[in-house]
PDB file of N, CA and C in Angstrom:
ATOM      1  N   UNK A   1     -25.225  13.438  -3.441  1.00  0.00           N
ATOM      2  CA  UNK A   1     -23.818  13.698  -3.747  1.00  0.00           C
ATOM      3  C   UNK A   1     -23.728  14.275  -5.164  1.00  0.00           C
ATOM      4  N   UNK A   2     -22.969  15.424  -5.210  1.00  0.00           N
ATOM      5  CA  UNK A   2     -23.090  16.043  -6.785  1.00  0.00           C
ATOM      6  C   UNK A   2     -22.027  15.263  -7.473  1.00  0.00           C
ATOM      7  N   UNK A   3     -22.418  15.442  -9.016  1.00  0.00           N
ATOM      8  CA  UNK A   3     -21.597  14.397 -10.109  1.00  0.00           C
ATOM      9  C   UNK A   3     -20.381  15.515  -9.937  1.00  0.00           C
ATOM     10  N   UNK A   4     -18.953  15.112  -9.934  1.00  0.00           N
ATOM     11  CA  UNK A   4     -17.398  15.131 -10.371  1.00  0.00           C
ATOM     12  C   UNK A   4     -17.128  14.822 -11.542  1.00  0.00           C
ATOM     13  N   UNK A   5     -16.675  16.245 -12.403  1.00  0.00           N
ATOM     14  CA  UNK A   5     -16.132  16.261 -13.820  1.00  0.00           C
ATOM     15  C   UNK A   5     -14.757  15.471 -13.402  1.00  0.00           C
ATOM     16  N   UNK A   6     -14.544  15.448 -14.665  1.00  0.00           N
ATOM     17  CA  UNK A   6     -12.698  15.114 -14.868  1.00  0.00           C
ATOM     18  C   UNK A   6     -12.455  16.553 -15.037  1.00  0.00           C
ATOM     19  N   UNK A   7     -11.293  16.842 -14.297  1.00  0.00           N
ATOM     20  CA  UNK A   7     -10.426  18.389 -14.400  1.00  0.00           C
ATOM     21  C   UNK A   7      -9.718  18.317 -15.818  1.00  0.00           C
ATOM     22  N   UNK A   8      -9.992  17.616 -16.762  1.00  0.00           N
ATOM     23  CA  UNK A   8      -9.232  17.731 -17.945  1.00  0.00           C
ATOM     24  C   UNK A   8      -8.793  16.006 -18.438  1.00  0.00           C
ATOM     25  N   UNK A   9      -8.211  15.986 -19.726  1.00  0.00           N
ATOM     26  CA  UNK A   9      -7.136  14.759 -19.965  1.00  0.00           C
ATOM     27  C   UNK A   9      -6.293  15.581 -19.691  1.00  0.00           C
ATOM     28  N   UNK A  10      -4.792  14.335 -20.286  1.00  0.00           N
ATOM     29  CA  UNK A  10      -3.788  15.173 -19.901  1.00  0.00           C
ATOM     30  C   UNK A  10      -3.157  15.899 -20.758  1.00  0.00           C
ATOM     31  N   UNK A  11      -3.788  16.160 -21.970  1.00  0.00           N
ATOM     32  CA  UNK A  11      -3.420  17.452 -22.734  1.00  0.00           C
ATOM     33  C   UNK A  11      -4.050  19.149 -22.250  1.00  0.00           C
ATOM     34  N   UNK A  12      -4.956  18.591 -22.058  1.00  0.00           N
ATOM     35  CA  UNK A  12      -5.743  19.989 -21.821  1.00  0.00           C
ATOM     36  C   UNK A  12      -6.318  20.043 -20.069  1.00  0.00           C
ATOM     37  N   UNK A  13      -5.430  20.001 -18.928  1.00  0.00           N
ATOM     38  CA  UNK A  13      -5.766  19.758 -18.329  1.00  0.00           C
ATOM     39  C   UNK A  13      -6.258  21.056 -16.988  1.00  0.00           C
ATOM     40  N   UNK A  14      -6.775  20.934 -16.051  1.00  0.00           N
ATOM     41  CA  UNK A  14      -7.092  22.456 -15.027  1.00  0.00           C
ATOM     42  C   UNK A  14      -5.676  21.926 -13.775  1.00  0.00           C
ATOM     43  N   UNK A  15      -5.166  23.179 -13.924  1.00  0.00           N
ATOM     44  CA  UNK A  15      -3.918  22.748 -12.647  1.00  0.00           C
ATOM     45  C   UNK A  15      -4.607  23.525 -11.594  1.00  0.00           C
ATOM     46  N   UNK A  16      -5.926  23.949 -12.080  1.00  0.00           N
ATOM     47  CA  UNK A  16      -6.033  25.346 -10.463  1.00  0.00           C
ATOM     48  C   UNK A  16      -7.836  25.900 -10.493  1.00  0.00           C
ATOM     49  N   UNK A  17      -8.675  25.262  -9.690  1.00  0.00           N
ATOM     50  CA  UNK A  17      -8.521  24.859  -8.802  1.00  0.00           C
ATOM     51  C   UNK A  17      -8.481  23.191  -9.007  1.00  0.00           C
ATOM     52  N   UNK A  18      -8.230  22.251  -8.059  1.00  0.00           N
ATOM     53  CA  UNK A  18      -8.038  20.723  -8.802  1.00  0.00           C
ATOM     54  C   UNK A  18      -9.418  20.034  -8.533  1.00  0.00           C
ATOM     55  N   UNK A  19     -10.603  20.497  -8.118  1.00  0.00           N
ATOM     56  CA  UNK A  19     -11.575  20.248  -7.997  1.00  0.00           C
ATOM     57  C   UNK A  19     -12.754  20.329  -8.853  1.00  0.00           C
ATOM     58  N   UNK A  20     -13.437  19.812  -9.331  1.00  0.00           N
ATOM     59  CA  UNK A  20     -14.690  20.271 -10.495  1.00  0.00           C
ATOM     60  C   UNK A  20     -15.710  19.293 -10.085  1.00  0.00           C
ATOM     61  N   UNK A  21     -16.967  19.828  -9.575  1.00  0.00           N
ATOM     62  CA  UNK A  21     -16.627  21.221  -9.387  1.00  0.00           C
ATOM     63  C   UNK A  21     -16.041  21.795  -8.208  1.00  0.00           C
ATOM     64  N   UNK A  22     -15.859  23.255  -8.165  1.00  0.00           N
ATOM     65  CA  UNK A  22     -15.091  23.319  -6.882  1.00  0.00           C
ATOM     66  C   UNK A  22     -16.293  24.242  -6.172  1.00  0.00           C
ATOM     67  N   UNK A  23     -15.811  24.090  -4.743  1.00  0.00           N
ATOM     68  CA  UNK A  23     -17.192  24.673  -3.561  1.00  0.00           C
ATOM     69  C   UNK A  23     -16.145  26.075  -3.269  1.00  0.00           C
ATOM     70  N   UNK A  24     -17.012  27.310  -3.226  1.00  0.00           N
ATOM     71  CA  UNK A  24     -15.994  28.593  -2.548  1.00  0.00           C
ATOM     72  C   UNK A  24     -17.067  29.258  -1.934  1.00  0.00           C
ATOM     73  N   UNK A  25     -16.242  29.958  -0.873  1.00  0.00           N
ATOM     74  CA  UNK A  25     -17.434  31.170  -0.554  1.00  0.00           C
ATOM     75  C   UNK A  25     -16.054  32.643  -0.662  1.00  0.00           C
ATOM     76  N   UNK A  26     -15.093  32.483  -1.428  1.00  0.00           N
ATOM     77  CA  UNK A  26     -14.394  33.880  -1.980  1.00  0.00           C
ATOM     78  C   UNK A  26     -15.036  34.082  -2.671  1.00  0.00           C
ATOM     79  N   UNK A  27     -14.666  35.788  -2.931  1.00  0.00           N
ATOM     80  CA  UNK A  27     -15.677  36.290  -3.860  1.00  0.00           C
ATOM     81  C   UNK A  27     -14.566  35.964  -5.391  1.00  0.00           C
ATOM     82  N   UNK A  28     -13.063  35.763  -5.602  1.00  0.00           N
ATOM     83  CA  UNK A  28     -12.630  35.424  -6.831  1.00  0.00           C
ATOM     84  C   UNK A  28     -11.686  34.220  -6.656  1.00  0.00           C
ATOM     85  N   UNK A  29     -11.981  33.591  -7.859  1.00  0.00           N
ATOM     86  CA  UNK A  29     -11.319  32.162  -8.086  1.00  0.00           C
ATOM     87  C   UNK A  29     -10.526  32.517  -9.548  1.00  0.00           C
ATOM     88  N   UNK A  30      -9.431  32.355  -9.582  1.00  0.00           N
ATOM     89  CA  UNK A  30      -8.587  31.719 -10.653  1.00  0.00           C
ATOM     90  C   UNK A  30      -8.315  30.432 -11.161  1.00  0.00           C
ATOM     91  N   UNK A  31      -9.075  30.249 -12.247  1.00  0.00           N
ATOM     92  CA  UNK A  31      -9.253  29.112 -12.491  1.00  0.00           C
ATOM     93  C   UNK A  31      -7.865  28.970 -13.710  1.00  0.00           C
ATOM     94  N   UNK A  32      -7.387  27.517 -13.733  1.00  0.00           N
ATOM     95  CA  UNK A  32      -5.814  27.679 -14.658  1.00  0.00           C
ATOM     96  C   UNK A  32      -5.461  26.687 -15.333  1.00  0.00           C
ATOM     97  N   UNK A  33      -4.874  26.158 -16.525  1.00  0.00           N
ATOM     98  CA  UNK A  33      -4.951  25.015 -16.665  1.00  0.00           C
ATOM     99  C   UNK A  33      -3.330  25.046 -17.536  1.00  0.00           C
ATOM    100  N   UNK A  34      -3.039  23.858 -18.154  1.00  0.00           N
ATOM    101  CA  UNK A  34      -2.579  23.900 -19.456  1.00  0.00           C
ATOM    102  C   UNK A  34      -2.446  23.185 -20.648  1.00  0.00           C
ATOM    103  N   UNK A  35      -1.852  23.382 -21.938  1.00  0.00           N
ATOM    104  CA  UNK A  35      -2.126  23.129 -22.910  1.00  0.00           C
ATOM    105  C   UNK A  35      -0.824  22.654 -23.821  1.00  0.00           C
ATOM    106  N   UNK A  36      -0.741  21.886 -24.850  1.00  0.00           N
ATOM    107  CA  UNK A  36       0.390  21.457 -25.592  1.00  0.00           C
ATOM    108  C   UNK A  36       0.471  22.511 -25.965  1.00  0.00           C
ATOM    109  N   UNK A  37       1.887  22.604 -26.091  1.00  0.00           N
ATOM    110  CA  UNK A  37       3.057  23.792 -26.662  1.00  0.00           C
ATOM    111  C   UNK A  37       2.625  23.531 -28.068  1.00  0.00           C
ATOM    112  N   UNK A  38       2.661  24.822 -28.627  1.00  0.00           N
ATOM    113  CA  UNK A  38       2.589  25.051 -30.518  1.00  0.00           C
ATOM    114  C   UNK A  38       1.206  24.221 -30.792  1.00  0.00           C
ATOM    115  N   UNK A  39       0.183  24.862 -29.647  1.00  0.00           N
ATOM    116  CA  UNK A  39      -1.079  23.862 -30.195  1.00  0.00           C
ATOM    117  C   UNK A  39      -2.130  25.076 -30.496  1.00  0.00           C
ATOM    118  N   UNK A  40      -2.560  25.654 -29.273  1.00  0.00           N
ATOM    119  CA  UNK A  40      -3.607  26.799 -29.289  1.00  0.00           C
ATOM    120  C   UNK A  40      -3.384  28.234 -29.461  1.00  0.00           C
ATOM    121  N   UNK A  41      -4.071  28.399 -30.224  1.00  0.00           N
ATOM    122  CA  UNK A  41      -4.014  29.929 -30.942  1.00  0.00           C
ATOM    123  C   UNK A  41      -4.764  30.740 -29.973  1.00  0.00           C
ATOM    124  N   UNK A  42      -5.892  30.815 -29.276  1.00  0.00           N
ATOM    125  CA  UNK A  42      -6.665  31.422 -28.697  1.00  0.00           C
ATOM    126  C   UNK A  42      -7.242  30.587 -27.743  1.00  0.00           C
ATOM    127  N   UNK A  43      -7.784  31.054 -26.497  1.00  0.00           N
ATOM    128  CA  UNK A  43      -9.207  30.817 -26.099  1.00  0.00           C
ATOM    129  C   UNK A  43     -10.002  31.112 -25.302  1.00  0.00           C
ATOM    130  N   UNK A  44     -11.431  31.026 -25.568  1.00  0.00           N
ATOM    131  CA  UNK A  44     -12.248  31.699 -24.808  1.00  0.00           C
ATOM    132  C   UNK A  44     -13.353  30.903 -23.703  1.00  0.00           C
ATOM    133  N   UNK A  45     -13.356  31.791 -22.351  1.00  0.00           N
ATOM    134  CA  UNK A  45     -14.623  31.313 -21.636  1.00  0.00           C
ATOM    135  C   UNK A  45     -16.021  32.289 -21.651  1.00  0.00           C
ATOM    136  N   UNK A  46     -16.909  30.945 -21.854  1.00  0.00           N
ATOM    137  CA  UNK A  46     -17.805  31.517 -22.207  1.00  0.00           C
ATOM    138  C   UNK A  46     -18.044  32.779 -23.253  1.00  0.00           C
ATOM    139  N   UNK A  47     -17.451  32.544 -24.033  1.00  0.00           N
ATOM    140  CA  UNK A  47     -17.438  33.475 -24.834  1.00  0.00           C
ATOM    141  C   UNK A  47     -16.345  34.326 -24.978  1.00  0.00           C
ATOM    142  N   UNK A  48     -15.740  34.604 -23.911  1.00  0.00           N
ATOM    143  CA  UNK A  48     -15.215  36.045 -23.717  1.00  0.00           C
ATOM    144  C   UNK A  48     -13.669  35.575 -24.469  1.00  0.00           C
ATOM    145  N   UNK A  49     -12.797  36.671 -24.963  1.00  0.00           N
ATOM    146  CA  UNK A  49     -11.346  35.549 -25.204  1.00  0.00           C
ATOM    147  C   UNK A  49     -10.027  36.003 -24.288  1.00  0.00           C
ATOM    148  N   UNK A  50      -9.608  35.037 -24.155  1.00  0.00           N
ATOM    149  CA  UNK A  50      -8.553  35.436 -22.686  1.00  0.00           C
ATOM    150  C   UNK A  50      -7.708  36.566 -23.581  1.00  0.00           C
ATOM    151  N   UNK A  51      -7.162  37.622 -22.941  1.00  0.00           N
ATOM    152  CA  UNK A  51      -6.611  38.590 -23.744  1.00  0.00           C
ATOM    153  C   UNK A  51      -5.035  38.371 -23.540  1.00  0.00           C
ATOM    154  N   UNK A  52      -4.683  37.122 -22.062  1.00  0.00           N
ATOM    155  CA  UNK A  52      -3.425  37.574 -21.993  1.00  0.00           C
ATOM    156  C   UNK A  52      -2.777  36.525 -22.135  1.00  0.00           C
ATOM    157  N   UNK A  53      -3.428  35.162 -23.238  1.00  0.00           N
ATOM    158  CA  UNK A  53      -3.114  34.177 -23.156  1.00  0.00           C
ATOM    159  C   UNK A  53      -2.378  34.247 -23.996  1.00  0.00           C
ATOM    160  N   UNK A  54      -0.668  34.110 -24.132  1.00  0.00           N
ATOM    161  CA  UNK A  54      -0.125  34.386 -25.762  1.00  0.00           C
ATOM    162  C   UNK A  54      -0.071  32.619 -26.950  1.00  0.00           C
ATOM    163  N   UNK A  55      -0.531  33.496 -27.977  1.00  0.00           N
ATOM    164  CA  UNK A  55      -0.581  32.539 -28.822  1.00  0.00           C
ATOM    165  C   UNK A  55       0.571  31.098 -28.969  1.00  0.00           C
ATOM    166  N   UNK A  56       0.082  29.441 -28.379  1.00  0.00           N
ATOM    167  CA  UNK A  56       1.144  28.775 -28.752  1.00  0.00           C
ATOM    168  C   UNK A  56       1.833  28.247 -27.530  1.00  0.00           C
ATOM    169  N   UNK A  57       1.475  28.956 -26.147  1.00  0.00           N
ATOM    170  CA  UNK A  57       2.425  28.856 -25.010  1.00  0.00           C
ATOM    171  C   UNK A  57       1.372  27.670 -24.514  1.00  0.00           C
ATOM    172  N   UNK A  58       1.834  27.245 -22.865  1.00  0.00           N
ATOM    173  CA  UNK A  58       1.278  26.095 -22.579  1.00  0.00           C
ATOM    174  C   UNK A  58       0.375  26.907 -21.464  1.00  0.00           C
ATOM    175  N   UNK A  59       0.490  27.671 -20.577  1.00  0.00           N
ATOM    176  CA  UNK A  59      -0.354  27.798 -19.596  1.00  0.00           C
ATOM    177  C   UNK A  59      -1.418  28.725 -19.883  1.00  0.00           C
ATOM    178  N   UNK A  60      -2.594  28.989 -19.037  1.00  0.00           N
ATOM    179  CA  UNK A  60      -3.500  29.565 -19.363  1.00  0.00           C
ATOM    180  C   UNK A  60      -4.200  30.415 -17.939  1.00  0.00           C
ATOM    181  N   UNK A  61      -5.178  31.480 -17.821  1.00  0.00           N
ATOM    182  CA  UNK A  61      -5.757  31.725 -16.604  1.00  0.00           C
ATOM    183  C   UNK A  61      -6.866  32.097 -16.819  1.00  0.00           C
ATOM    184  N   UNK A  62      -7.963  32.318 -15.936  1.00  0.00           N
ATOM    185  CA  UNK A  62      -9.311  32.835 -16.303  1.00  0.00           C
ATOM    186  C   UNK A  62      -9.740  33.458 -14.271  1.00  0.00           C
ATOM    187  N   UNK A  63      -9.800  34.724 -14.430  1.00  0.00           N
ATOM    188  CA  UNK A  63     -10.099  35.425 -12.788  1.00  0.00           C
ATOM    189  C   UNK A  63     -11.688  34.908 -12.958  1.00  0.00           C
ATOM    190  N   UNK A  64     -12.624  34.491 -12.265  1.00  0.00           N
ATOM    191  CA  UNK A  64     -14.060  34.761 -11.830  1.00  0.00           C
ATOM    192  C   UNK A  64     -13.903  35.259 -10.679  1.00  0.00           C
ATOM    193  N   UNK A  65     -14.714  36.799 -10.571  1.00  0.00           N
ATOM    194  CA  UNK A  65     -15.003  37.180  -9.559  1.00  0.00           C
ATOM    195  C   UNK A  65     -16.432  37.698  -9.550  1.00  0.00           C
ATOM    196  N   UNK A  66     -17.069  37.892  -8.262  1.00  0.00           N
ATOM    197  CA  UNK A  66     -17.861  38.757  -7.951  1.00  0.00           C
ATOM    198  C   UNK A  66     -18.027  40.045  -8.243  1.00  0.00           C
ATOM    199  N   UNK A  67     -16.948  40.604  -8.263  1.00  0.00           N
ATOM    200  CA  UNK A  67     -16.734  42.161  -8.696  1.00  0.00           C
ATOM    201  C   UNK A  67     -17.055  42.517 -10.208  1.00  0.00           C
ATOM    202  N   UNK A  68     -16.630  42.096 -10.830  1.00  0.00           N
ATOM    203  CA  UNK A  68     -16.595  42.023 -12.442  1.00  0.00           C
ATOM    204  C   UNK A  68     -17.806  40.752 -13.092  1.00  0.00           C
ATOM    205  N   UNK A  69     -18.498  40.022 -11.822  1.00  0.00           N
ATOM    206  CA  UNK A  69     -19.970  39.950 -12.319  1.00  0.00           C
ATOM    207  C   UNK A  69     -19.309  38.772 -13.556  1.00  0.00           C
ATOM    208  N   UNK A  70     -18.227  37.940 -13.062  1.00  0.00           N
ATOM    209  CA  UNK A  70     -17.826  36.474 -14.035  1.00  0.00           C
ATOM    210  C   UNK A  70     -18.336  35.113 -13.044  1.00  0.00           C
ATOM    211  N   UNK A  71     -18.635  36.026 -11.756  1.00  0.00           N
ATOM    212  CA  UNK A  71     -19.145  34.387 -10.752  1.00  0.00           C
ATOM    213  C   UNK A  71     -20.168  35.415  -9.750  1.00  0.00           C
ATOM    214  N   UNK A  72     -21.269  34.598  -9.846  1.00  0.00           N
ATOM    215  CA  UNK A  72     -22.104  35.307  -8.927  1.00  0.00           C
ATOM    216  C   UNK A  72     -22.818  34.171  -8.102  1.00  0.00           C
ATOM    217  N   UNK A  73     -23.415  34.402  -6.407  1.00  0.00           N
ATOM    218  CA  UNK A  73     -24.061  33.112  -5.624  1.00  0.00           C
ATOM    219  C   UNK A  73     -24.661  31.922  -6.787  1.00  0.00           C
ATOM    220  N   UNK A  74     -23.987  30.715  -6.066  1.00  0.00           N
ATOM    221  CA  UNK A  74     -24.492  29.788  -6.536  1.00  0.00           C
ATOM    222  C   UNK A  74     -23.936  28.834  -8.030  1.00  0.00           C
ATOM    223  N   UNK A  75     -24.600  28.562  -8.916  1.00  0.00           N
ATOM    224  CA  UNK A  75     -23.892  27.429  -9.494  1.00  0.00           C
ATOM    225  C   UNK A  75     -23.194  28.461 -10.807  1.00  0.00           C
ATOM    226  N   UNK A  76     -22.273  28.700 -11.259  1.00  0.00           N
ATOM    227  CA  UNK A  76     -21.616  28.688 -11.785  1.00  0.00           C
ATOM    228  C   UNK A  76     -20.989  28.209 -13.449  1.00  0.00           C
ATOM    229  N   UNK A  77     -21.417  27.932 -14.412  1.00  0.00           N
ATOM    230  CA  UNK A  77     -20.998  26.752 -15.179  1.00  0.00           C
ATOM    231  C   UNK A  77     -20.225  27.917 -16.321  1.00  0.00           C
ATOM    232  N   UNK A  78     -18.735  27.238 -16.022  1.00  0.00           N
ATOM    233  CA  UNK A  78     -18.125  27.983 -17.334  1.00  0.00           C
ATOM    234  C   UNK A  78     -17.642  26.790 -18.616  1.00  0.00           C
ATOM    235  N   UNK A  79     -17.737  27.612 -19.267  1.00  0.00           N
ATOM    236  CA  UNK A  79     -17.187  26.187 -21.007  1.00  0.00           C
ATOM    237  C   UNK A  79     -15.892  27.087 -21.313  1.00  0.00           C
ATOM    238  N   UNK A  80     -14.819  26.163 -21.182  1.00  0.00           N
ATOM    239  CA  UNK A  80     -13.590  26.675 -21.887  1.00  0.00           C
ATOM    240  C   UNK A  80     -13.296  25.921 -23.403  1.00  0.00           C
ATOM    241  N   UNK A  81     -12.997  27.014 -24.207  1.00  0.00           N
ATOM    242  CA  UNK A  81     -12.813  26.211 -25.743  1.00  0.00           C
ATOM    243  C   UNK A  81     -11.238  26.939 -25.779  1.00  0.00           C
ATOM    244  N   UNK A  82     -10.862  25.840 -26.497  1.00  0.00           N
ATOM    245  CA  UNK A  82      -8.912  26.087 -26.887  1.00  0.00           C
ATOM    246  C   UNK A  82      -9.260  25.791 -29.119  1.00  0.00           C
ATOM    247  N   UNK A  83      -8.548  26.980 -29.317  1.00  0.00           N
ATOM    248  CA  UNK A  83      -8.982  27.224 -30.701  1.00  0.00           C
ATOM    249  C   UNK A  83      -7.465  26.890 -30.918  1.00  0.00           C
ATOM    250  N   UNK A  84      -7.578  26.368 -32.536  1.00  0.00           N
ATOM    251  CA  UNK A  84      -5.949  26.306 -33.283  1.00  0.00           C
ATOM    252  C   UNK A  84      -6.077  27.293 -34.500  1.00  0.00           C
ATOM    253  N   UNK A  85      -5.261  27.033 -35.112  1.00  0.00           N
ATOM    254  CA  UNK A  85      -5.323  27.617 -36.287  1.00  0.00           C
ATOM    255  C   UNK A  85      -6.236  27.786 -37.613  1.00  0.00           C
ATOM    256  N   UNK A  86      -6.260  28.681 -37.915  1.00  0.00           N
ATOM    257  CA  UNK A  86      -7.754  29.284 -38.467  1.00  0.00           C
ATOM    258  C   UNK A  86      -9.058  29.313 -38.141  1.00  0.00           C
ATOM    259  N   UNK A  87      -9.218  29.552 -36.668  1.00  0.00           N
ATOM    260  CA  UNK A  87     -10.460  29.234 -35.701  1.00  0.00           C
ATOM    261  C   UNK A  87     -11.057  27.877 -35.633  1.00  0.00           C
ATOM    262  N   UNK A  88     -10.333  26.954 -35.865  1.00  0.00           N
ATOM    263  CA  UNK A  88     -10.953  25.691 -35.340  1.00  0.00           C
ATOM    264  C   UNK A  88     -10.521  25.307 -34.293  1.00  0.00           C
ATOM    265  N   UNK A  89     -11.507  24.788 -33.693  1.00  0.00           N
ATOM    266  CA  UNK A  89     -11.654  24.587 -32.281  1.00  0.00           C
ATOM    267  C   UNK A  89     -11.061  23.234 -32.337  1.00  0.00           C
ATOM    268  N   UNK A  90     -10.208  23.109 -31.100  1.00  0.00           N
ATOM    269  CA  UNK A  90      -9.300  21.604 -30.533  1.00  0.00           C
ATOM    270  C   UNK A  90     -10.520  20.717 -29.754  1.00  0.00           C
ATOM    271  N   UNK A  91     -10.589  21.545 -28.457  1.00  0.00           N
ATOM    272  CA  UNK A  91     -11.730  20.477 -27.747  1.00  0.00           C
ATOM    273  C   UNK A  91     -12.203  22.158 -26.707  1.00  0.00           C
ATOM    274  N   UNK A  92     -13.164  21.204 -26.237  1.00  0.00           N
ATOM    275  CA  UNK A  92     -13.723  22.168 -25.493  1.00  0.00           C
ATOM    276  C   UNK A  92     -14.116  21.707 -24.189  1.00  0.00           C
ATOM    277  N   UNK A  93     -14.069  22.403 -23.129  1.00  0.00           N
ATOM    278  CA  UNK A  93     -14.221  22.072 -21.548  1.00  0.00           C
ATOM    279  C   UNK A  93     -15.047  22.356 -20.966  1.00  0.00           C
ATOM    280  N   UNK A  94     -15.756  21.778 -19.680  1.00  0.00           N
ATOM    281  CA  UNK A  94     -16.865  22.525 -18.650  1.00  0.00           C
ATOM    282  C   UNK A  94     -16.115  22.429 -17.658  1.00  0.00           C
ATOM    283  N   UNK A  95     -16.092  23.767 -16.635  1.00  0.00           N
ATOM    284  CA  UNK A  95     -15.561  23.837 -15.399  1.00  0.00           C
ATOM    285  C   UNK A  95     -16.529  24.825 -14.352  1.00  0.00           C
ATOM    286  N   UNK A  96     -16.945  24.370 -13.134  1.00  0.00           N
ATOM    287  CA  UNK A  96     -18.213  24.873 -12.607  1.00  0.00           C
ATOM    288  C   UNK A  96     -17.528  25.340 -11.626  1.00  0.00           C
ATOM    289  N   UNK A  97     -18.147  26.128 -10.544  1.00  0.00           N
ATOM    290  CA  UNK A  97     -17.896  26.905  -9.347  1.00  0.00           C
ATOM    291  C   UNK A  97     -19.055  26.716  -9.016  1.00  0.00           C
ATOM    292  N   UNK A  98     -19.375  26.367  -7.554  1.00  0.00           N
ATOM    293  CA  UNK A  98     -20.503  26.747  -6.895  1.00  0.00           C
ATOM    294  C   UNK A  98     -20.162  27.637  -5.442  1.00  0.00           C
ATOM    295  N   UNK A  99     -20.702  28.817  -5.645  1.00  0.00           N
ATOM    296  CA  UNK A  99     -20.037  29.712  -5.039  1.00  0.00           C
ATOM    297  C   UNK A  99     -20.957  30.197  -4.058  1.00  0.00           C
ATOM    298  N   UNK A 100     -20.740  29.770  -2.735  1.00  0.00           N
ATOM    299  CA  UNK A 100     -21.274  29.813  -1.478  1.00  0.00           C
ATOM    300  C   UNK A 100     -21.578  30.895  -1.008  1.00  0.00           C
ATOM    301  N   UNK A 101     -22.794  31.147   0.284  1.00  0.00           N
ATOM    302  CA  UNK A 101     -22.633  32.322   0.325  1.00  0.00           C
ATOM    303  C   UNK A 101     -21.797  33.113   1.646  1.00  0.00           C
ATOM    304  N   UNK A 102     -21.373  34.116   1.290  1.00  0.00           N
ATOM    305  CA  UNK A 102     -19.996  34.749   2.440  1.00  0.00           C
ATOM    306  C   UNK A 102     -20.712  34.654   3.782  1.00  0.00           C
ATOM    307  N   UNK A 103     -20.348  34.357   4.900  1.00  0.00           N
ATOM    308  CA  UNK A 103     -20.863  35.026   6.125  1.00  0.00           C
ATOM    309  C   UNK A 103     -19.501  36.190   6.285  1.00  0.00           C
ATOM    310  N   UNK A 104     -21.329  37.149   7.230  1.00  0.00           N
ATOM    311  CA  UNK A 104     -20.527  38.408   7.504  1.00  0.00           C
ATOM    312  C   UNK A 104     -20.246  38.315   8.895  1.00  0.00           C
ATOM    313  N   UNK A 105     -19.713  38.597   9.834  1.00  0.00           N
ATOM    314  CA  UNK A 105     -19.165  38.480  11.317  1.00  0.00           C
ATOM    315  C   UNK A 105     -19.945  39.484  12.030  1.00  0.00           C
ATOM    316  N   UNK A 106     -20.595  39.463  13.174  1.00  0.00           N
ATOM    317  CA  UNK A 106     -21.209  40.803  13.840  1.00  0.00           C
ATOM    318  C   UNK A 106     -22.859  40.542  13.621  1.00  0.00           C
ATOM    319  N   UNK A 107     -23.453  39.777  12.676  1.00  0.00           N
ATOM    320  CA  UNK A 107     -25.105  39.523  12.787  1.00  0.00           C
ATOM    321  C   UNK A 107     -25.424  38.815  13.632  1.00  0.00           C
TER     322      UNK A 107
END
């Protein structure tokens, strides 16, 4: 039986998907969460920084897909960090996908 994160406390929590980790065989998952109002300045998964997250608001999104090569077969492990003001970091998250593989119809 695989170990179950906590989807968050309840400041920083994942509203989407409510599973961690979560099992898919789509090729994209939106993963979503949210955050105290007038808290986070930025933040990034795995590195990357959400571009459309506006500074300060509560909700958040992150697409993994196949296409754009952010989720590819199999395990998955993303780290979400929520930054405040003057780049210090609040807390930081793990949220995994294990991403199944598609059957095609007709083999």
């Amino acid at each position: 039986m695989p170990t179950t994160f906590s989807t968050g406390d309840t400041k920083f929590r994942f509203t989407n998907p409510l599973e961690n980790p979560y099992r898919t065989n789509d090729k994209a998952v939106t993963v979503s969460g949210v955050v105290p109002k007038d808290t986070v300045e930025y933040i990034t998964v795995n590195g990357f920084r959400l571009k459309k997250f506006t500074p300060k608001s509560t909700t958040w999104y992150y697409y993994a897909n196949t296409g754009y090569d952010t989720m590819k077969e199999g395990f998955n492990l993303y780290e979400i960090r929520f930054y405040g003001p003057d780049d210090t970091l609040i807390t930081a998250q793990a949220f995994t996908i294990i991403k199944e593989g598609s059957t095609v119809s007709g083999e």
